[in-house]
C-alpha atoms as a PDB file:
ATOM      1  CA  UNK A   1       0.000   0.000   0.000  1.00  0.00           C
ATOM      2  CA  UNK A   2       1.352   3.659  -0.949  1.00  0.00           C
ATOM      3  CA  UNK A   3       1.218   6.221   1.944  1.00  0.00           C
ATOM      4  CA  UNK A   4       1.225  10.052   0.548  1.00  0.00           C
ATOM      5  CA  UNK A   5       3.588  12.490   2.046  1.00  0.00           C
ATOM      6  CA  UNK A   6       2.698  15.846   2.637  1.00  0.00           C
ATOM      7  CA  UNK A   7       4.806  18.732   1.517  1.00  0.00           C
ATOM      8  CA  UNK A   8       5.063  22.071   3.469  1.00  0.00           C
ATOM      9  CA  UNK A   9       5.493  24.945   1.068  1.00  0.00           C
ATOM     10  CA  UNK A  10       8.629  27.385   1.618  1.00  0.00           C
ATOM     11  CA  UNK A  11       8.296  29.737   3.737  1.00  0.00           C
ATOM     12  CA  UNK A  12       8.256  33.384   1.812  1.00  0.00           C
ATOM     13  CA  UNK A  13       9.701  35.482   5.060  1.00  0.00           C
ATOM     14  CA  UNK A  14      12.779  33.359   4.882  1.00  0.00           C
ATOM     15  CA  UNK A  15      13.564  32.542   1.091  1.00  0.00           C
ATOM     16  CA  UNK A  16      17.304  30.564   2.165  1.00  0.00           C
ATOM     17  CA  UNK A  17      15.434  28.239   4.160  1.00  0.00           C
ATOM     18  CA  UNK A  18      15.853  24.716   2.643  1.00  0.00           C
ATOM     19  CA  UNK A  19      12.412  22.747   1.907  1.00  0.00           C
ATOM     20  CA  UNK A  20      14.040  19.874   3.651  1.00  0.00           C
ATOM     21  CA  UNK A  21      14.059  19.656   7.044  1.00  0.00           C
ATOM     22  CA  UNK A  22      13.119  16.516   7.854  1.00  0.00           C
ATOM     23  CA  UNK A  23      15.089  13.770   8.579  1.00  0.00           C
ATOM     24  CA  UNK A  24      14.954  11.146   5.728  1.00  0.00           C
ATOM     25  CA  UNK A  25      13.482  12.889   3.451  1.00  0.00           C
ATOM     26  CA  UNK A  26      14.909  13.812  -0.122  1.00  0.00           C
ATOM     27  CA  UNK A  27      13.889  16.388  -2.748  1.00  0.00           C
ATOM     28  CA  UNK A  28      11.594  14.942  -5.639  1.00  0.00           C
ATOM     29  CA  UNK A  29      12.800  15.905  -9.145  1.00  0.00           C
ATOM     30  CA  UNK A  30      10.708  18.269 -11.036  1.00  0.00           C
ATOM     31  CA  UNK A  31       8.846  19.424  -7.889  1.00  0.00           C
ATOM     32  CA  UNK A  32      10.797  21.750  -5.872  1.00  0.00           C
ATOM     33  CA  UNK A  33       8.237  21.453  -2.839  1.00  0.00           C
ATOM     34  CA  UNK A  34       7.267  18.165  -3.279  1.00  0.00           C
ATOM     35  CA  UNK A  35       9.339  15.310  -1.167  1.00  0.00           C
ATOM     36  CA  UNK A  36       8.965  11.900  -0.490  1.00  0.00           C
ATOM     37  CA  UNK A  37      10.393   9.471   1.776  1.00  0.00           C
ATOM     38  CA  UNK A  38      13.923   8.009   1.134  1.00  0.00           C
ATOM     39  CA  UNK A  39      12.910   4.631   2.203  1.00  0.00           C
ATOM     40  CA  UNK A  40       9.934   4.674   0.262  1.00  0.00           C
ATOM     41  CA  UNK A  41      10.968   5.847  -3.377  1.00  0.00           C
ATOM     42  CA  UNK A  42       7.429   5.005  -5.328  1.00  0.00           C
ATOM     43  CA  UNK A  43       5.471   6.638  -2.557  1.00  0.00           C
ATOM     44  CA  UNK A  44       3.625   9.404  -4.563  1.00  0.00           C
ATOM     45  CA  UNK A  45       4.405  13.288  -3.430  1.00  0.00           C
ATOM     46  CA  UNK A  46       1.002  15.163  -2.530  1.00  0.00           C
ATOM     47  CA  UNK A  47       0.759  18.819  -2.935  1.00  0.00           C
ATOM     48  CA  UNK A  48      -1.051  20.440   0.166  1.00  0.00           C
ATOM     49  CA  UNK A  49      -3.711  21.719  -1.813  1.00  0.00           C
ATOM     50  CA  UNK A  50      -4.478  18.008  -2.997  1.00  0.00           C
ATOM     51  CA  UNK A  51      -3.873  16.708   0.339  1.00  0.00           C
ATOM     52  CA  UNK A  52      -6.331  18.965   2.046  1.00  0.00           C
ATOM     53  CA  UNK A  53      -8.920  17.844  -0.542  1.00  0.00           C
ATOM     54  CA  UNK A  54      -8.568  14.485   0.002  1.00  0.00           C
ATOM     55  CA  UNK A  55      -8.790  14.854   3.967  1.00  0.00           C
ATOM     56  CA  UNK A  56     -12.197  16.775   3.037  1.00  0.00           C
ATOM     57  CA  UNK A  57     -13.655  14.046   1.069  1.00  0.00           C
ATOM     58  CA  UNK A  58     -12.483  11.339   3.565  1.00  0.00           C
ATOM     59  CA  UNK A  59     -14.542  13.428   6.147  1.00  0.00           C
ATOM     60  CA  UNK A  60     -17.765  14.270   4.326  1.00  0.00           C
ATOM     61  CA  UNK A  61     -17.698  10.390   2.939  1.00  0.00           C
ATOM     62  CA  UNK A  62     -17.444   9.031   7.334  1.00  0.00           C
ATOM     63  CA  UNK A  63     -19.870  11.889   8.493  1.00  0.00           C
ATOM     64  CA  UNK A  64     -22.326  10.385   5.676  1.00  0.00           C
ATOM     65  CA  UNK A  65     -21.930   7.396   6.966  1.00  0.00           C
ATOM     66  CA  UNK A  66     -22.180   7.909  10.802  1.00  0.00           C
ATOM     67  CA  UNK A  67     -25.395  10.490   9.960  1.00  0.00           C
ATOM     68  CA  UNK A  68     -29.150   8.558  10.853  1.00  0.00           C
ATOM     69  CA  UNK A  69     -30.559  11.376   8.530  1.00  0.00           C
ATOM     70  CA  UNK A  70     -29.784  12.667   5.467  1.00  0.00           C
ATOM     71  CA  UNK A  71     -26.288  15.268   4.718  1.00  0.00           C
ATOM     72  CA  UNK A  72     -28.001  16.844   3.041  1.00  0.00           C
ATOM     73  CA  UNK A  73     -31.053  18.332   3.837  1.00  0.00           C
ATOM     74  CA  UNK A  74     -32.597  21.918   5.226  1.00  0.00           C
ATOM     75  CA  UNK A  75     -29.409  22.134   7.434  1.00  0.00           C
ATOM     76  CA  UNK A  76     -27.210  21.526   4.064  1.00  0.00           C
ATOM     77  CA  UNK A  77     -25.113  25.071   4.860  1.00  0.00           C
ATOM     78  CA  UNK A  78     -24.244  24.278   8.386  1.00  0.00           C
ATOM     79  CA  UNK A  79     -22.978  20.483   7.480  1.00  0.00           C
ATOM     80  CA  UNK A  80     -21.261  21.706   4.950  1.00  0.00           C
ATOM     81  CA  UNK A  81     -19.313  23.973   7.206  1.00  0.00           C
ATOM     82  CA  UNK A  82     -18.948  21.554   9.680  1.00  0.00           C
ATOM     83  CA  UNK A  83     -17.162  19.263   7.185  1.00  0.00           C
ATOM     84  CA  UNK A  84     -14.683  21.649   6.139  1.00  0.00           C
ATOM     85  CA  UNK A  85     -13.848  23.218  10.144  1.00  0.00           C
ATOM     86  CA  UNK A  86     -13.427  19.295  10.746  1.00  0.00           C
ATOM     87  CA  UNK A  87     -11.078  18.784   7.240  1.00  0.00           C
ATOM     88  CA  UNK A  88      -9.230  22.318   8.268  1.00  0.00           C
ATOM     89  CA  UNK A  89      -8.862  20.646  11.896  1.00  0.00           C
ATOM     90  CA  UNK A  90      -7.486  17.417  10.949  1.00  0.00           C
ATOM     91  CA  UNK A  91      -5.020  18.622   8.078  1.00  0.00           C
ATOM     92  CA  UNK A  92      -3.135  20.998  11.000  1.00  0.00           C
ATOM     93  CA  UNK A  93      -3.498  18.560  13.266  1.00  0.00           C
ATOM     94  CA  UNK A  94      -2.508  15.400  11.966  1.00  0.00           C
ATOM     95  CA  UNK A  95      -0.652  16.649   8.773  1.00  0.00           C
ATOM     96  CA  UNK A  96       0.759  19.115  10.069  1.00  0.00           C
ATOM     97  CA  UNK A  97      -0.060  21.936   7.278  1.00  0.00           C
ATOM     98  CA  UNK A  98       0.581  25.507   8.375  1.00  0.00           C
ATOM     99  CA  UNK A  99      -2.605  27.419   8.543  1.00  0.00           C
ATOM    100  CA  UNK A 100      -2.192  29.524   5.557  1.00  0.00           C
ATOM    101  CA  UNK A 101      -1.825  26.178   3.042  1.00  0.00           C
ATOM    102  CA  UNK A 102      -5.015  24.495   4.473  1.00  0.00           C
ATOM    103  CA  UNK A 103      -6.817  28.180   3.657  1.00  0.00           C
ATOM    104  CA  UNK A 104      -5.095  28.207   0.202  1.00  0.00           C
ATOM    105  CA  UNK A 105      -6.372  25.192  -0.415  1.00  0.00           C
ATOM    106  CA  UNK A 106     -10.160  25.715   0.851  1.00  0.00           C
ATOM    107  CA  UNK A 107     -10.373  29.374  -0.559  1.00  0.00           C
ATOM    108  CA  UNK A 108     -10.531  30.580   3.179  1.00  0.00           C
ATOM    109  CA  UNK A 109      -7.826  33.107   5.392  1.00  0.00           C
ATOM    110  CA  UNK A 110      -5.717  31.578   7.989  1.00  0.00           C
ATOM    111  CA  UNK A 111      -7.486  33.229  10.584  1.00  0.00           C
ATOM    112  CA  UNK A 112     -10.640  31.559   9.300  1.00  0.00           C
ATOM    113  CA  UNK A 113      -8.302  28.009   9.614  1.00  0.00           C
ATOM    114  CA  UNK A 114      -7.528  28.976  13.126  1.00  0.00           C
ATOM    115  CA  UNK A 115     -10.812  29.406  14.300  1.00  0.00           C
ATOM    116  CA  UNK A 116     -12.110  26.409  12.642  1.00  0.00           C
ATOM    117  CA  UNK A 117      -9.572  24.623  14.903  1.00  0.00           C
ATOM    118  CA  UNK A 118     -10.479  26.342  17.641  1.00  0.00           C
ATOM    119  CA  UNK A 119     -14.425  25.655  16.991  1.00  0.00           C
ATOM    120  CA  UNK A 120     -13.690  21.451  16.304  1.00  0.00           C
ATOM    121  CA  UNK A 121     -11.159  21.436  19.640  1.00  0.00           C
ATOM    122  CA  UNK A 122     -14.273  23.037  21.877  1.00  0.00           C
ATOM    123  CA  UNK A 123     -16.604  20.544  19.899  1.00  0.00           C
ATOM    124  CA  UNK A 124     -14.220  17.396  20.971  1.00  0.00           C
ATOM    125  CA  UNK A 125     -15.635  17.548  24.424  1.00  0.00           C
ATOM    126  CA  UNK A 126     -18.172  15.741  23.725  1.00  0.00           C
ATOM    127  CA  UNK A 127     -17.572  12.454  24.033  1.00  0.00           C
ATOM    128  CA  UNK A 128     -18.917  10.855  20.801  1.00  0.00           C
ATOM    129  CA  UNK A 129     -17.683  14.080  18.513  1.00  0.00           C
ATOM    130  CA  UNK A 130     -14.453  13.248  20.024  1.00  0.00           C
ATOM    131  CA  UNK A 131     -14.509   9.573  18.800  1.00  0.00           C
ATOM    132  CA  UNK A 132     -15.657  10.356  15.619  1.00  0.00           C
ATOM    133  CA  UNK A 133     -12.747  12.967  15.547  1.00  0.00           C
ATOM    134  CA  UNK A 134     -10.594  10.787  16.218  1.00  0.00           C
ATOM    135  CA  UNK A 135     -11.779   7.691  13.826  1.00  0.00           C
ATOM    136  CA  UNK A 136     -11.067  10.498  11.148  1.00  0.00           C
ATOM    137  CA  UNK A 137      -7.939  11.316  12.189  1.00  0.00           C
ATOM    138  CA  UNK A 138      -6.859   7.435  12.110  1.00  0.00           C
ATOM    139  CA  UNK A 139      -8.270   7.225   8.585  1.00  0.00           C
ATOM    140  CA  UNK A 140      -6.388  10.393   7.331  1.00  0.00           C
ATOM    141  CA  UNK A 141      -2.844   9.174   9.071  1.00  0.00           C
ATOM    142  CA  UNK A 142      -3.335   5.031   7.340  1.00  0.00           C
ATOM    143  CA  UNK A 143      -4.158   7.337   4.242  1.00  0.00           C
ATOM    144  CA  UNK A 144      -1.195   9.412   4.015  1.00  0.00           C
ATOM    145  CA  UNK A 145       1.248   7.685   6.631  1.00  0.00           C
ATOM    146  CA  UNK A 146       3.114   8.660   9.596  1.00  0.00           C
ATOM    147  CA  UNK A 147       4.644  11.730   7.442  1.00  0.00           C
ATOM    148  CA  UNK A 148       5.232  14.230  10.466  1.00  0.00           C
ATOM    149  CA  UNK A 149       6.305  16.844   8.067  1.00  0.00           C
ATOM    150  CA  UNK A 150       4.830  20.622   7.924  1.00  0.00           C
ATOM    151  CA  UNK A 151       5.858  23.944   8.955  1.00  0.00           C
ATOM    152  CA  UNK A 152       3.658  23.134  11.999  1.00  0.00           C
ATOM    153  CA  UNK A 153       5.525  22.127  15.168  1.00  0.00           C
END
């Protein structure tokens, strides 16, 4: 099974920066912000904007699923908003994307990003949001591995 690495993209304030901070990780030709793995040379590098879609279809697909009613109904605005806060959440979180690349990639600010993190973190008090949280999270991370790479620390 291929696992998907994330890549960060370079930071504009500080230009010299390398891309490659990571240990074990090596520069993909023809991409100069893509990376993959060194011990994985066929896994696939996935842009953040790509990544961040993915996540959000992983989420609406499990939230269809665990839902007794149907997505999409009267409420349609709110779930979909609660889909993407939960997508924005779990890219930062678990694939460690900086705020500003998950709101690239949604068409949203990075303060909008934060506070979508902010609203799913409150939310995760509850005990079943929490477990469906965190069944997402598992999904996204056996999706795109272990990478641990971002500009998020």
């Amino acid at each position: 099974m291929h696992q998907f690495i994330v890549s960060p993209r370079r930071s504009s304030r500080n230009p010299e920066r390398p891309t490659l901070e990571t240990k074990g990780m090596e520069a993909v030709e023809g991409a100069p912000h893509a990376r993959r793995a060194v011990d994985g040379p066929d896994a696939p590098a996935v842009p953040p904007g790509v990544a961040c879609r993915v996540v959000r279809q992983l989420v609406l697909e499990m939230t269809a699923m665990a839902s007794e009613r149907p997505l999409w109904r009267r409420d349609s605005r709110r779930s979909t908003c609660h889909v993407r806060q939960i997508a924005m959440y779990v890219c930062h979180v678990v694939l460690r994307l900086s705020l500003s690349d998950i709101g690239a990639a949604f068409g949203r600010d990075r303060t909008t990003v934060g506070h979508a993190c902010n609203v799913v973190e409150d939310r995760r008090d509850d005990a079943s949001f929490d477990a469906f949280v965190s069944a997402i999270e598992r999904v996204v991370l056996s999706v795109f591995g272990p990478a641990g790479i971002g500009s998020h620390g």
